[in-house]
Protein backbone atom coordinates (compact mmCIF):
# COMPACT_ATOMS: atom_id res chain seq x y z
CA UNK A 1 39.74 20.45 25.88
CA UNK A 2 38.23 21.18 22.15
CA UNK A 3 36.72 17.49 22.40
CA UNK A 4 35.53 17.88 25.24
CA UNK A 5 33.86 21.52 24.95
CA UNK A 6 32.57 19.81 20.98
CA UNK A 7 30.83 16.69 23.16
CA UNK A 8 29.24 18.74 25.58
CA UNK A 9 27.71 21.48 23.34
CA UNK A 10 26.88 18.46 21.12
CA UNK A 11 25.25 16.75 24.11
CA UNK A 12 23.75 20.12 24.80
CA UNK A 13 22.36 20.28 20.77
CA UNK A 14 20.88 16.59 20.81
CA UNK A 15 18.96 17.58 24.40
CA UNK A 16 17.25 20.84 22.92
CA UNK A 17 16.71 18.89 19.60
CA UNK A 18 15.10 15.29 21.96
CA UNK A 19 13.26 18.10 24.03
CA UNK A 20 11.35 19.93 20.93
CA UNK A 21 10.63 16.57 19.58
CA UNK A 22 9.09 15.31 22.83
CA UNK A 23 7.06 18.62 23.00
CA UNK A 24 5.89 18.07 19.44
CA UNK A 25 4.46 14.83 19.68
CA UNK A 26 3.11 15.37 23.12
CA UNK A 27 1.57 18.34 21.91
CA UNK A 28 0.19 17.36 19.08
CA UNK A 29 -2.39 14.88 17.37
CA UNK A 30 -1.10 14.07 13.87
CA UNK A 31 -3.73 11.44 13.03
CA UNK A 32 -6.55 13.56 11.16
CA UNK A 33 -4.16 16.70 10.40
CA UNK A 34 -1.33 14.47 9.36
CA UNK A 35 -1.35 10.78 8.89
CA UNK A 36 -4.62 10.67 7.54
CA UNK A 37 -5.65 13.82 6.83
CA UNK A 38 -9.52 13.72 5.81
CA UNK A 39 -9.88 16.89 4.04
CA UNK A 40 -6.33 18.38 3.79
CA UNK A 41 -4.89 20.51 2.56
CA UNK A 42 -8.32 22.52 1.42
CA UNK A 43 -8.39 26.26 1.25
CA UNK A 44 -10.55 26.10 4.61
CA UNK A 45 -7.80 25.04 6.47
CA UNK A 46 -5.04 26.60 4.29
CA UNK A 47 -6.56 29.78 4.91
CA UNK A 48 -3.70 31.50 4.94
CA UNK A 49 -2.84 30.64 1.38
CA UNK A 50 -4.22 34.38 0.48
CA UNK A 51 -6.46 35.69 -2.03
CA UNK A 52 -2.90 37.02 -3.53
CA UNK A 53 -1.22 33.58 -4.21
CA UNK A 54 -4.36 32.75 -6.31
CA UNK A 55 -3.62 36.29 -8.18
CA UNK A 56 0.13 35.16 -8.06
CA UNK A 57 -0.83 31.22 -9.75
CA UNK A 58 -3.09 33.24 -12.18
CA UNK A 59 -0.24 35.52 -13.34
CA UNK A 60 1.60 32.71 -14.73
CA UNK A 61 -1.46 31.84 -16.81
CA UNK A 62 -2.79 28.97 -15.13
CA UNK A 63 -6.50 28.63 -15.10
CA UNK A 64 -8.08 30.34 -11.83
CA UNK A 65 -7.41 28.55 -8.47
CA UNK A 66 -11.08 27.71 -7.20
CA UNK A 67 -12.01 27.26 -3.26
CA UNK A 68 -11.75 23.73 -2.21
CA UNK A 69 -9.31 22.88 -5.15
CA UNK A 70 -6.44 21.98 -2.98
CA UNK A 71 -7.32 18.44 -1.62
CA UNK A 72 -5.64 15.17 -1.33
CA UNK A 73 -6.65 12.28 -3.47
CA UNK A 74 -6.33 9.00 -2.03
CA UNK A 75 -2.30 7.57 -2.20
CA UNK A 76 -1.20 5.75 -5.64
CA UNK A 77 0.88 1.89 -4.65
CA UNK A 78 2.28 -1.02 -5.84
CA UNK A 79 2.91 -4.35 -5.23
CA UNK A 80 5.55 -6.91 -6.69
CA UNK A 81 8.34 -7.05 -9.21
CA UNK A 82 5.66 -6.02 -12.21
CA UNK A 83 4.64 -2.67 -10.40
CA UNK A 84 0.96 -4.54 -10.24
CA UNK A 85 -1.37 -1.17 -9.61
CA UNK A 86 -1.93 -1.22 -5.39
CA UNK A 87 -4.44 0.80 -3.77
CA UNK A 88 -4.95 1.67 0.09
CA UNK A 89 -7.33 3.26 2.14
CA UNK A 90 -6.96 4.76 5.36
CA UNK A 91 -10.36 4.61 7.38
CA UNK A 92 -8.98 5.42 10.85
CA UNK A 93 -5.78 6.55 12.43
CA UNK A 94 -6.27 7.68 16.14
CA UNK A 95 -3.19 8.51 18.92
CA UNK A 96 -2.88 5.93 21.34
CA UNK A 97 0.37 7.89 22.66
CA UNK A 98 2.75 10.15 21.48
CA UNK A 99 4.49 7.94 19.11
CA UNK A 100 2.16 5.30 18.73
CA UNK A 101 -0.92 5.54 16.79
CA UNK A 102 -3.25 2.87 15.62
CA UNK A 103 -4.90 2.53 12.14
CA UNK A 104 -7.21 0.62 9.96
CA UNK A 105 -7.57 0.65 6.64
CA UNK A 106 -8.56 -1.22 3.32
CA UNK A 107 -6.28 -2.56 0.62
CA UNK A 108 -7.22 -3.44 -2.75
CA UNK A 109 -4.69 -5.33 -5.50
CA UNK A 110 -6.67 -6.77 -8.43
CA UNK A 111 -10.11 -7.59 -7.30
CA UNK A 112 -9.07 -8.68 -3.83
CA UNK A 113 -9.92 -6.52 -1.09
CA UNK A 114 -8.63 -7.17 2.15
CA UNK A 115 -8.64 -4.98 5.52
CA UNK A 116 -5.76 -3.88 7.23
CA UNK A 117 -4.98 -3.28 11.12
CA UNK A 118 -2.22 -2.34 12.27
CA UNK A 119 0.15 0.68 14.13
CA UNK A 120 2.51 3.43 12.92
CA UNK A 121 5.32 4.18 15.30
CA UNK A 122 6.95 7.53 15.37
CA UNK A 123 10.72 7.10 15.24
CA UNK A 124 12.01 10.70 15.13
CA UNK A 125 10.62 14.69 13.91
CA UNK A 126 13.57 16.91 11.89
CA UNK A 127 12.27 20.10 11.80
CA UNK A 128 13.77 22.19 8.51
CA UNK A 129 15.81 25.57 9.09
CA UNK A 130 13.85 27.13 6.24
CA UNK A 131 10.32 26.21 5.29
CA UNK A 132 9.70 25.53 1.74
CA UNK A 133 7.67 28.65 0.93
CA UNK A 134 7.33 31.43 -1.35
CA UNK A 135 7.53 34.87 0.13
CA UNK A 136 4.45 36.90 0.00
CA UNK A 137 2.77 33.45 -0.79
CA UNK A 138 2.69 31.53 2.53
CA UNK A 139 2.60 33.40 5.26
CA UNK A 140 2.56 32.84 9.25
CA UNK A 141 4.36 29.39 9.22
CA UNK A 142 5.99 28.94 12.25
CA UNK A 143 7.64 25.63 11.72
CA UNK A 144 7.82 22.50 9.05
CA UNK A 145 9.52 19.12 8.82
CA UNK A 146 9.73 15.69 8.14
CA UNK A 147 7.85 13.23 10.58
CA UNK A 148 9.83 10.09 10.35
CA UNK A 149 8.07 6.11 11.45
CA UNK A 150 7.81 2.63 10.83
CA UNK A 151 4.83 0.54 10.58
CA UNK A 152 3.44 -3.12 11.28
CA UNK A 153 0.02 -3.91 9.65
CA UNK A 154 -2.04 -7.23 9.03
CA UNK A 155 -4.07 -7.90 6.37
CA UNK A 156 -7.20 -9.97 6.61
CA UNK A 157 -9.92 -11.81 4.20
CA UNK A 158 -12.99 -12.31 6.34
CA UNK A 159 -11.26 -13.60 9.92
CA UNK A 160 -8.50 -15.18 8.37
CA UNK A 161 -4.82 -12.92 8.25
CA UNK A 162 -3.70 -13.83 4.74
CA UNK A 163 -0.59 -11.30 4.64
CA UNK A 164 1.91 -8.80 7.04
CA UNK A 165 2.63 -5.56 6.01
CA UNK A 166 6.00 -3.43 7.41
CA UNK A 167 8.26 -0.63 6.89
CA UNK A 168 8.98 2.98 6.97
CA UNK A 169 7.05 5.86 6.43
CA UNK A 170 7.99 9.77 6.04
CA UNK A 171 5.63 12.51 6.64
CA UNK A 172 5.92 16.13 5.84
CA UNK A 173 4.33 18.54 8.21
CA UNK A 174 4.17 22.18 8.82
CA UNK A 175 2.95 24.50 12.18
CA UNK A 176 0.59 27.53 11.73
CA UNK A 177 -1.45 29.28 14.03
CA UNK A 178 -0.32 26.49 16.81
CA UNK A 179 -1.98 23.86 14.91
CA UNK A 180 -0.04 20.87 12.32
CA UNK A 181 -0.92 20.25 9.14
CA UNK A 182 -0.35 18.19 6.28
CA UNK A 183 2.72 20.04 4.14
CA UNK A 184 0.88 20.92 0.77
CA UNK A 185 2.98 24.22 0.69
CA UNK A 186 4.42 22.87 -2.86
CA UNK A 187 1.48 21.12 -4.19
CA UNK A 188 1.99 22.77 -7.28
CA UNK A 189 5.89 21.88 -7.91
CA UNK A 190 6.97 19.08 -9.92
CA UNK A 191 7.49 16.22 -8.66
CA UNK A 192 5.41 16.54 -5.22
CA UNK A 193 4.95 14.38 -3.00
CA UNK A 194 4.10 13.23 0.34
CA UNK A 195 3.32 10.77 2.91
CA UNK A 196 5.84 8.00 1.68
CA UNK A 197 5.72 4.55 2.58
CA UNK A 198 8.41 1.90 1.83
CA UNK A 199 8.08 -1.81 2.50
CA UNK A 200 6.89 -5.26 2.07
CA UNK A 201 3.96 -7.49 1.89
CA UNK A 202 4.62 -11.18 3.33
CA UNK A 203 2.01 -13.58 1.85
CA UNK A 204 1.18 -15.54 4.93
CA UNK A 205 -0.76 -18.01 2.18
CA UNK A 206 1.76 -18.47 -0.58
CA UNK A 207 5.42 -17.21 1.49
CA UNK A 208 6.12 -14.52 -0.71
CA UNK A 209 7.42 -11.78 0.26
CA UNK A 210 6.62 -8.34 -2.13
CA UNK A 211 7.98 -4.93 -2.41
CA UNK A 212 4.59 -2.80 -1.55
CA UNK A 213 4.88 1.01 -1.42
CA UNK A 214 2.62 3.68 -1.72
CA UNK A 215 2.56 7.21 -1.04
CA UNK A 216 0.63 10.73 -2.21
CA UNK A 217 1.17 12.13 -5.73
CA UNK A 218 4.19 9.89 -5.97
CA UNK A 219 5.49 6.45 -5.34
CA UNK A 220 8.46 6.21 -3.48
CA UNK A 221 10.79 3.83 -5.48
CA UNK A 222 9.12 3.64 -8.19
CA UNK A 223 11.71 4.82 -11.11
CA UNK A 224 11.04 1.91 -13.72
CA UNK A 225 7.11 2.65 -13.09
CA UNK A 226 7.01 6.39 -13.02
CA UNK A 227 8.22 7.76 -16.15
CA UNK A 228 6.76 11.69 -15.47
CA UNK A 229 8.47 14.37 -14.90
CA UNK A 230 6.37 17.17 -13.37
CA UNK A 231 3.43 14.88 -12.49
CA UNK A 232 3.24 10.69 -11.92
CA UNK A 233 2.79 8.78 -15.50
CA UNK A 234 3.21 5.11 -15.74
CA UNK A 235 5.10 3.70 -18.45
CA UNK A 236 3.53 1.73 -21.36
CA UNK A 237 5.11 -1.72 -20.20
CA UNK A 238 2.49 -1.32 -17.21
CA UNK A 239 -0.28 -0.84 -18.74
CA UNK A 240 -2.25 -4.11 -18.03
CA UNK A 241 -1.03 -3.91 -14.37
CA UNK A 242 -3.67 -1.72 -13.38
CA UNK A 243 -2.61 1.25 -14.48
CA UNK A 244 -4.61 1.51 -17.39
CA UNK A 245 -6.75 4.36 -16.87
CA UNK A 246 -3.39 6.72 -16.34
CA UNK A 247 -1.74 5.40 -19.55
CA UNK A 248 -5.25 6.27 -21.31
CA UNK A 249 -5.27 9.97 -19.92
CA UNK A 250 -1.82 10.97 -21.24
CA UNK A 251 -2.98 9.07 -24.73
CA UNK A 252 -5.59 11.13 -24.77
CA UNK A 253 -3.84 14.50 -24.04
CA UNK A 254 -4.91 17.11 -21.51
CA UNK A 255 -7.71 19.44 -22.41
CA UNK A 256 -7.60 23.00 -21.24
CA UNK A 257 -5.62 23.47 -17.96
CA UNK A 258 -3.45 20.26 -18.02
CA UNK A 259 -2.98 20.51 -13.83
CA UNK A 260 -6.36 21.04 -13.31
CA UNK A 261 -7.28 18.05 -15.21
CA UNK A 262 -4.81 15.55 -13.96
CA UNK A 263 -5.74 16.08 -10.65
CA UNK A 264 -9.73 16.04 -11.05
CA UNK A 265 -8.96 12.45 -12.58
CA UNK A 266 -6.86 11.68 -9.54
CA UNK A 267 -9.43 12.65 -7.36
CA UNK A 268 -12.48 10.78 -9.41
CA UNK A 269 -10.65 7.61 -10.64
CA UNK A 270 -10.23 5.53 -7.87
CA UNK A 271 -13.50 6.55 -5.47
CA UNK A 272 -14.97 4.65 -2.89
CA UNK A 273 -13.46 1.09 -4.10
CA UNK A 274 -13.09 1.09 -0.37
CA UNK A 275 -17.19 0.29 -0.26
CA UNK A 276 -17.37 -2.65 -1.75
CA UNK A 277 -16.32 -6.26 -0.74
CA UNK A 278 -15.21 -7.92 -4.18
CA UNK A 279 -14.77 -5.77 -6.97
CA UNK A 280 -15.24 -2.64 -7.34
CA UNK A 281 -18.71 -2.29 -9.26
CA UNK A 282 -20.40 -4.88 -6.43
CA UNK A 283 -21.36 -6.95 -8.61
CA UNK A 284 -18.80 -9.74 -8.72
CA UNK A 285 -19.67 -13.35 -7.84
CA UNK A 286 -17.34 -15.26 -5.33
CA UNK A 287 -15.24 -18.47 -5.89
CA UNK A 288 -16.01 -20.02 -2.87
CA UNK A 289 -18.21 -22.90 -2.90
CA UNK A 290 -18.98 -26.47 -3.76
CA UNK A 291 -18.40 -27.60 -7.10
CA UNK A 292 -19.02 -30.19 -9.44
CA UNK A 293 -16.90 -31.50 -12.28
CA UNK A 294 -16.41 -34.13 -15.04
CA UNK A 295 -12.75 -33.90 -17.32
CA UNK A 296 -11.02 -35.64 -19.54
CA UNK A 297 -7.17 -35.44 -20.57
CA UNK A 298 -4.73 -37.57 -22.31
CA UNK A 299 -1.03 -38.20 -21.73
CA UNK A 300 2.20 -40.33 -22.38
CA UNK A 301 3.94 -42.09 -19.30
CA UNK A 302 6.45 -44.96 -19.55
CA UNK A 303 5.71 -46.38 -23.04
CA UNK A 304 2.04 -46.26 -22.41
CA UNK A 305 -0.84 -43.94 -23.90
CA UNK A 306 -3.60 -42.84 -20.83
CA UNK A 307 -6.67 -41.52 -21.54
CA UNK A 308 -7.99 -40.27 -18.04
CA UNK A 309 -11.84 -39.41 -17.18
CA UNK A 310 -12.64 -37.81 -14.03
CA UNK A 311 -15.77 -37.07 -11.97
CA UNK A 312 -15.49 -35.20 -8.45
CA UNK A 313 -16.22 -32.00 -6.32
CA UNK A 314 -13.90 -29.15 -5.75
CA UNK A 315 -14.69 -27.09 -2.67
CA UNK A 316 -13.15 -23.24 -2.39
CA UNK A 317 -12.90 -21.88 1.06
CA UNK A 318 -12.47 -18.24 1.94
CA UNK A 319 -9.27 -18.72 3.69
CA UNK A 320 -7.22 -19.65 0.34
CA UNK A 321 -7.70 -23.13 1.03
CA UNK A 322 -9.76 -25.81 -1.06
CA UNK A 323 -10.81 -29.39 -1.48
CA UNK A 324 -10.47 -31.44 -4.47
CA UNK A 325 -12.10 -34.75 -4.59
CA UNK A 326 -12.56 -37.22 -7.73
CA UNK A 327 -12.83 -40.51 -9.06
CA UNK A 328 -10.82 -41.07 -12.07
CA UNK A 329 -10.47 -43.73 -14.62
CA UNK A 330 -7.41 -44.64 -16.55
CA UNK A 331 -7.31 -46.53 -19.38
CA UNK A 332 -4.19 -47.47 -20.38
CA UNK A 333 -2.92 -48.37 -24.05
CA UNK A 334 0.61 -50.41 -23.63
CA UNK A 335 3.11 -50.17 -26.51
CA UNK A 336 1.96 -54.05 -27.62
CA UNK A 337 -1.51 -52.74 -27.70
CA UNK A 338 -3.00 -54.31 -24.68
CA UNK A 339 -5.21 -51.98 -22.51
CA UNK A 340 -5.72 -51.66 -18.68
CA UNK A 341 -8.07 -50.50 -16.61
CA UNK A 342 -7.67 -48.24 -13.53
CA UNK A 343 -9.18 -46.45 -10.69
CA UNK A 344 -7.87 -44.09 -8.67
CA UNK A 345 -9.80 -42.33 -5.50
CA UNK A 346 -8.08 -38.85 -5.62
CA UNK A 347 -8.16 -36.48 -2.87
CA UNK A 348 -5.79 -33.09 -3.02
CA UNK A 349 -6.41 -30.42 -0.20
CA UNK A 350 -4.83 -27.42 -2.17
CA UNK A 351 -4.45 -23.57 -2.02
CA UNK A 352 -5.72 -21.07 -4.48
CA UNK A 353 -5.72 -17.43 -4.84
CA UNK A 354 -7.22 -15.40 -8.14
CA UNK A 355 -5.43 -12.69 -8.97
CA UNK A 356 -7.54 -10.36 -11.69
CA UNK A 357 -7.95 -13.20 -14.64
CA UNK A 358 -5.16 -15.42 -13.17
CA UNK A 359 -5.92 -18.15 -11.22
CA UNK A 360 -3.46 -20.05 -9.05
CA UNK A 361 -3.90 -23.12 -7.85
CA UNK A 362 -1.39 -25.68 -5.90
CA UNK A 363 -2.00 -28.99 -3.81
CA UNK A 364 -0.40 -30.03 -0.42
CA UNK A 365 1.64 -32.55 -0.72
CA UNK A 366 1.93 -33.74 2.59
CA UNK A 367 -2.26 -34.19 2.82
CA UNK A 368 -2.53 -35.42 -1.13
CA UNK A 369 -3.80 -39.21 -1.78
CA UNK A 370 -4.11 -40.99 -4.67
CA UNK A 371 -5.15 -44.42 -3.81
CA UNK A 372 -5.69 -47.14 -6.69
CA UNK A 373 -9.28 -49.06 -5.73
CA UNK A 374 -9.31 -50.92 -8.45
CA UNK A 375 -7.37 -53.10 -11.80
CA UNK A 376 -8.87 -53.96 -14.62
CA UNK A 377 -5.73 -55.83 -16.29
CA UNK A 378 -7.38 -57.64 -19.24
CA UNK A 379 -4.48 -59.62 -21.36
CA UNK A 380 -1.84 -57.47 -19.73
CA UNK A 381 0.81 -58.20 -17.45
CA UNK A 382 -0.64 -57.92 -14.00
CA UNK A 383 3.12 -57.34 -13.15
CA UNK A 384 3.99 -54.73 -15.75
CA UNK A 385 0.35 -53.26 -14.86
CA UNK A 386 1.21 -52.63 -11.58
CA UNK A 387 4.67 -50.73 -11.92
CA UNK A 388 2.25 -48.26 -14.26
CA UNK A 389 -0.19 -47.86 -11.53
CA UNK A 390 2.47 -46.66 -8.98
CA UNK A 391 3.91 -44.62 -11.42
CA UNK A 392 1.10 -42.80 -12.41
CA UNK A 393 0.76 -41.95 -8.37
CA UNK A 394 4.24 -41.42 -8.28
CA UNK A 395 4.07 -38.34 -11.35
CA UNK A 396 1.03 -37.07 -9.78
CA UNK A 397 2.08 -37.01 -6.41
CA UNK A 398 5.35 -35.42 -7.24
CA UNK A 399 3.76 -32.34 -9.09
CA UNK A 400 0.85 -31.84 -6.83
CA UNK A 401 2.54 -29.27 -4.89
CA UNK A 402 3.65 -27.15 -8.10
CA UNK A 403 1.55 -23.98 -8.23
CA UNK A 404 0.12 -23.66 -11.95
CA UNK A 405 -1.30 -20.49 -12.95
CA UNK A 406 -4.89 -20.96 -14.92
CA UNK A 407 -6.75 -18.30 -16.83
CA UNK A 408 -10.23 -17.47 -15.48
CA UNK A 409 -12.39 -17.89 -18.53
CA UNK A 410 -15.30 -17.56 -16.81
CA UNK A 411 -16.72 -16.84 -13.20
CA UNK A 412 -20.54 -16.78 -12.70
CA UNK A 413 -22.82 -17.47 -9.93
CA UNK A 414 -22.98 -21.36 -11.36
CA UNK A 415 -19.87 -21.89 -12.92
CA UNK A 416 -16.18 -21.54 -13.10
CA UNK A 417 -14.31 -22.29 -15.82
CA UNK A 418 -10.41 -21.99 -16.41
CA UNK A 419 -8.03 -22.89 -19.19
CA UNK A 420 -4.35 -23.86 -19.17
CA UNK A 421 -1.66 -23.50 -22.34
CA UNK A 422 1.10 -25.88 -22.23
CA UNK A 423 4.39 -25.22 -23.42
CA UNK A 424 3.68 -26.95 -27.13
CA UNK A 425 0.25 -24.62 -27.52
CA UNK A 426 -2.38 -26.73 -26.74
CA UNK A 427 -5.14 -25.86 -24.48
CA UNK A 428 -6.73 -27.73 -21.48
CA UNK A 429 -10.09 -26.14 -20.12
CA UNK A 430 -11.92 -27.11 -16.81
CA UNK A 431 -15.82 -26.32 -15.87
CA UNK A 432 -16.64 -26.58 -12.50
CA UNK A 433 -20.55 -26.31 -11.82
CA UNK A 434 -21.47 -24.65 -8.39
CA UNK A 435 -23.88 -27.24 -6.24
CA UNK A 436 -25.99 -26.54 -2.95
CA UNK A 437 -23.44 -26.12 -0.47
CA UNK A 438 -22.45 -28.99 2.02
């Protein structure tokens, strides 16, 4: 009988709970109040945060509370094992019904800006017995909670989808006057924080998958990164992972009202990256292109010194993908001293991405060639010549595929240059010269 009379007050609990949940998302429109919140929380529609909790956050000797202070700056993110700095901005979130609700948005990591479509699906609303307010401070709030989703996003470059984006997301809310808003009842508190997103970016280009999360005021996750206390700080280790400018400000030391200061930076540092289609200032030139080339390296294979001279084009396409095309030359010194002659017709279709000064670049095996055209044997074994020739294609073939990671040197509108360090020091260094386009 107690079972039974637990289960059916239980059942009774859940219904209530599934029918205020239904009524809340019916009811309401969380996509500008909410999820994306344009404005919010400002004083204008915080109104009821009186002229008396300014008095009260001046009493504790903060510097005055000005009109329009309270606002949300646009979320901090990152992506990948080294915390590398990622930034997101929401353009558009509108209800489609009342737990779906599509969005668009731009993502930036490094100087590669993609946009992002995609949907955020409500999964469940808790609303909290006791709102997370100050007597006397907040007043006429008739409800708050936790908003509780997933999401499924695409990022694009151009046409092309280059990565998937999903996970879970957690927004706080509160009810006054009838109307939701974005929870910024504790703005001030250490350690604030809202709309939290947890997941992963799948590199549809490369295959790897990324831990990408991103939230306001605070990352969620993010312990190793976020060394503040009362306000997010990035650790030292980070520094050259785009998170520069915060290290710098806590260098520097706060001048005069410490909040007041960190958040005007928030609010100034990253704006309007969103605008711009490369990097931030505008002003960057593209990869993509048709290049030429002309190089010249030197190694050891099978008892026999080659000195290798190449000329070819190198085409980078928007999607990732590129074209690399050359004739090279090998002369070959054998260990008695006789020298042979080859040529090779080279063709690698290969990926590439640039990531800040890092550029990564990989052929496709399955699509490489590397056909010998011609033999220039001299005094040397045609027979012994031979074996080197497939070698050589067999070495090259074999480590096409391996992705090597370059240093950008240089990137103007007629040329790109990048330099490699091998593991005994040395340096390599390509130039690529842009031509007319094909």
């Amino acid at each position: 009988m107690t079972v039974a009379i637990t289960i059916l007050l239980l059942g009774r609990m859940t219904g209530i709970a599934q029918s205020h949940e239904q009524s809340f998302l019916k009811r309401y429109d969380l996509s500008t109040t909410v999820i994306n919140p344009d404005t919010a929380p400002t004083d204008e529609i915080y109104s009821w945060w009186t002229e008396s909790a300014k008095e009260d956050w001046s009493s504790y000797g903060n510097e005055p509370m000005d009109d329009g202070w309270l606002h949300r700056p646009e979320p901090l993110g990152f992506r990948g094992d080294n915390f590398q700095r990622f930034y997101i901005h929401f353009d558009t979130v509108y209800k489609v019904s009342p737990t779906v609700y599509q969005m668009k948005a731009r993502s930036r990591c490094k100087d590669e800006i993609c946009h992002i479509h995609g949907r955020i699906l409500i999964d469940s609303v808790a609303t909290f017995d006791e709102c997370r307010a100050v007597d006397g401070v907040i007043q006429d709030v008739s409800e708050c909670g936790a908003i509780y989703a997933h999401y499924e996003m695409e990022a694009f470059l151009g046409p092309t989808p280059v990565a998937r984006l999903f996970g879970h997301s957690t927004y706080d809310y509160l009810v006054h006057n009838d109307n939701v808003y974005y929870d910024a009842m504790m703005i001030v508190a250490d350690g604030y924080n809202n709309n939290q997103y947890t997941g992963k970016w799948v590199d549809l280009v490369m295959g790897d998958t990324l831990t990408c999360n991103w939230g306001d005021f605070r990352i969620p996750e993010s312990n190793e990164l976020d060394g503040g206390c009362g306000l997010f700080s990035p650790r030292e280790d980070y520094y050259n992972f785009g998170w520069k400018p915060y290290i710098d400000i806590v260098r520097h030391g706060y001048v005069g009202d410490p909040l007041g200061m960190y958040y005007d930076f928030l609010y100034s540092i990253d704006e309007d990256w969103w605008k711009y289609e490369t990097k931030p200032q505008g002003k960057a030139p593209k990869v993509e292109g048709h290049y030429g080339y002309a190089h010249a390296f030197k190694y050891d294979l099978k008892g026999a010194h080659l000195d290798v001279h190449e000329t070819g084009t190198m085409d980078f396409h928007s999607d990732g993908t590129a074209l690399d095309s050359a004739r090279q030359v090998y002369t070959a010194t054998m260990e008695d001293g006789c020298e042979v002659t080859f040529v090779f017709n080279y063709i690698s279709p290969s990926r590439w991405r640039l990531e800040g000064e890092d550029f990564y670049f990989a052929g496709i095996k399955e699509t490489f060639r590397m056909e010998l055209m011609k033999t220039d044997t001299g005094k040397c074994d045609s027979v012994r010549a031979e074996k080197l020739a497939q070698e050589i294609i067999k070495v090259i073939s074999g480590s096409c595929d391996y992705e090597y990671k370059f240093h950008l040197d240089t990137l103007t509108d007629q040329k790109l240059q990048w330099s490699f360090t091998y593991r005994d020091g040395h340096s390599d260094t390509w130039e690529f010269f842009r031509e007319s386009s094909r």
